[in-house]
C-alpha atoms as a PDB file:
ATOM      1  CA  UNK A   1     -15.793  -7.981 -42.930  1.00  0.00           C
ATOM      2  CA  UNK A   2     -19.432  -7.944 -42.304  1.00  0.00           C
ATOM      3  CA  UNK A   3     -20.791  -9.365 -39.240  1.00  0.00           C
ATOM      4  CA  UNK A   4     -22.935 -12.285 -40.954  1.00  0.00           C
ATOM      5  CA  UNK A   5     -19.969 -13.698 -42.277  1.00  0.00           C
ATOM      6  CA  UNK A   6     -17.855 -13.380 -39.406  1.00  0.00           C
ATOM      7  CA  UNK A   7     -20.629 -15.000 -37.527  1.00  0.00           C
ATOM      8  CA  UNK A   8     -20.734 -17.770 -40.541  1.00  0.00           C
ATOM      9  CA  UNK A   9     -17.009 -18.462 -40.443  1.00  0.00           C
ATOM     10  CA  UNK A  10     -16.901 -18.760 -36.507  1.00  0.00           C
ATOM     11  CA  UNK A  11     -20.144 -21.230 -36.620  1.00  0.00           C
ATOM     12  CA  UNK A  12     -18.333 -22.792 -39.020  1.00  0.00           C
ATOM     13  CA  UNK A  13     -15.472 -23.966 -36.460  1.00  0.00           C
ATOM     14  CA  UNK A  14     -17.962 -25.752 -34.838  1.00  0.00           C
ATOM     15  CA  UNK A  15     -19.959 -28.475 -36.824  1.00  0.00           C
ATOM     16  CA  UNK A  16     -21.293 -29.579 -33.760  1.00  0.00           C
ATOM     17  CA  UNK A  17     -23.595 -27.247 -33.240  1.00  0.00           C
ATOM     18  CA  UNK A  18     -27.520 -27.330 -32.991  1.00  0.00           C
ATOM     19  CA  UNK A  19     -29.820 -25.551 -35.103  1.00  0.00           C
ATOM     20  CA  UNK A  20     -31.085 -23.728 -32.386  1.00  0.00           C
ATOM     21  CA  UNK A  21     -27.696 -22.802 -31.501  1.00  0.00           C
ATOM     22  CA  UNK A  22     -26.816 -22.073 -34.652  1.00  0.00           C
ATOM     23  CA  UNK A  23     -30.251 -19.479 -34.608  1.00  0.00           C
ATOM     24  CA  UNK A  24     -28.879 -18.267 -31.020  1.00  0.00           C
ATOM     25  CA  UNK A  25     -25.463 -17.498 -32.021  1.00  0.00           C
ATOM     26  CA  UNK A  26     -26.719 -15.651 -35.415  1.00  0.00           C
ATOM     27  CA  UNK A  27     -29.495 -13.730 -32.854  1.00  0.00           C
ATOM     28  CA  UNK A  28     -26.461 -12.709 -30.612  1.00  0.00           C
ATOM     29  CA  UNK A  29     -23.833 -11.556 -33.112  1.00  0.00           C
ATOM     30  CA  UNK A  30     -26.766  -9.343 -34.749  1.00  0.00           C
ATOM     31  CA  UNK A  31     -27.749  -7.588 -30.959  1.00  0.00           C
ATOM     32  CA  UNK A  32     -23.819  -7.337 -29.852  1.00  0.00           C
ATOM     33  CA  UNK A  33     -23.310  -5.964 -33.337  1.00  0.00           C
ATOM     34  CA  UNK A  34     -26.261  -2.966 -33.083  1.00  0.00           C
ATOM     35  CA  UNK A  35     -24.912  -2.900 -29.516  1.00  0.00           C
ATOM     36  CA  UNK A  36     -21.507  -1.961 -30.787  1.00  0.00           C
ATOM     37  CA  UNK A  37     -20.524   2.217 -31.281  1.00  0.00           C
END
């Protein structure tokens, strides 16, 4: 499972959510994902 759509179907739990938290979330999943071994 890629990490875009993992990220997608977790942001996905949570309607709530601003667009700039939606952009935050996306930004951190993509660093803790290059961060990863």
């Amino acid at each position: 499972m890629s990490i875009k759509i993992l990220t997608t179907q977790i942001l996905d739990k949570m309607p709530e959510i601003h667009k700039w938290q939606h952009n935050f979330m996306i930004h951190l999943f993509i660093t803790l994902a290059l961060w990863l071994p």
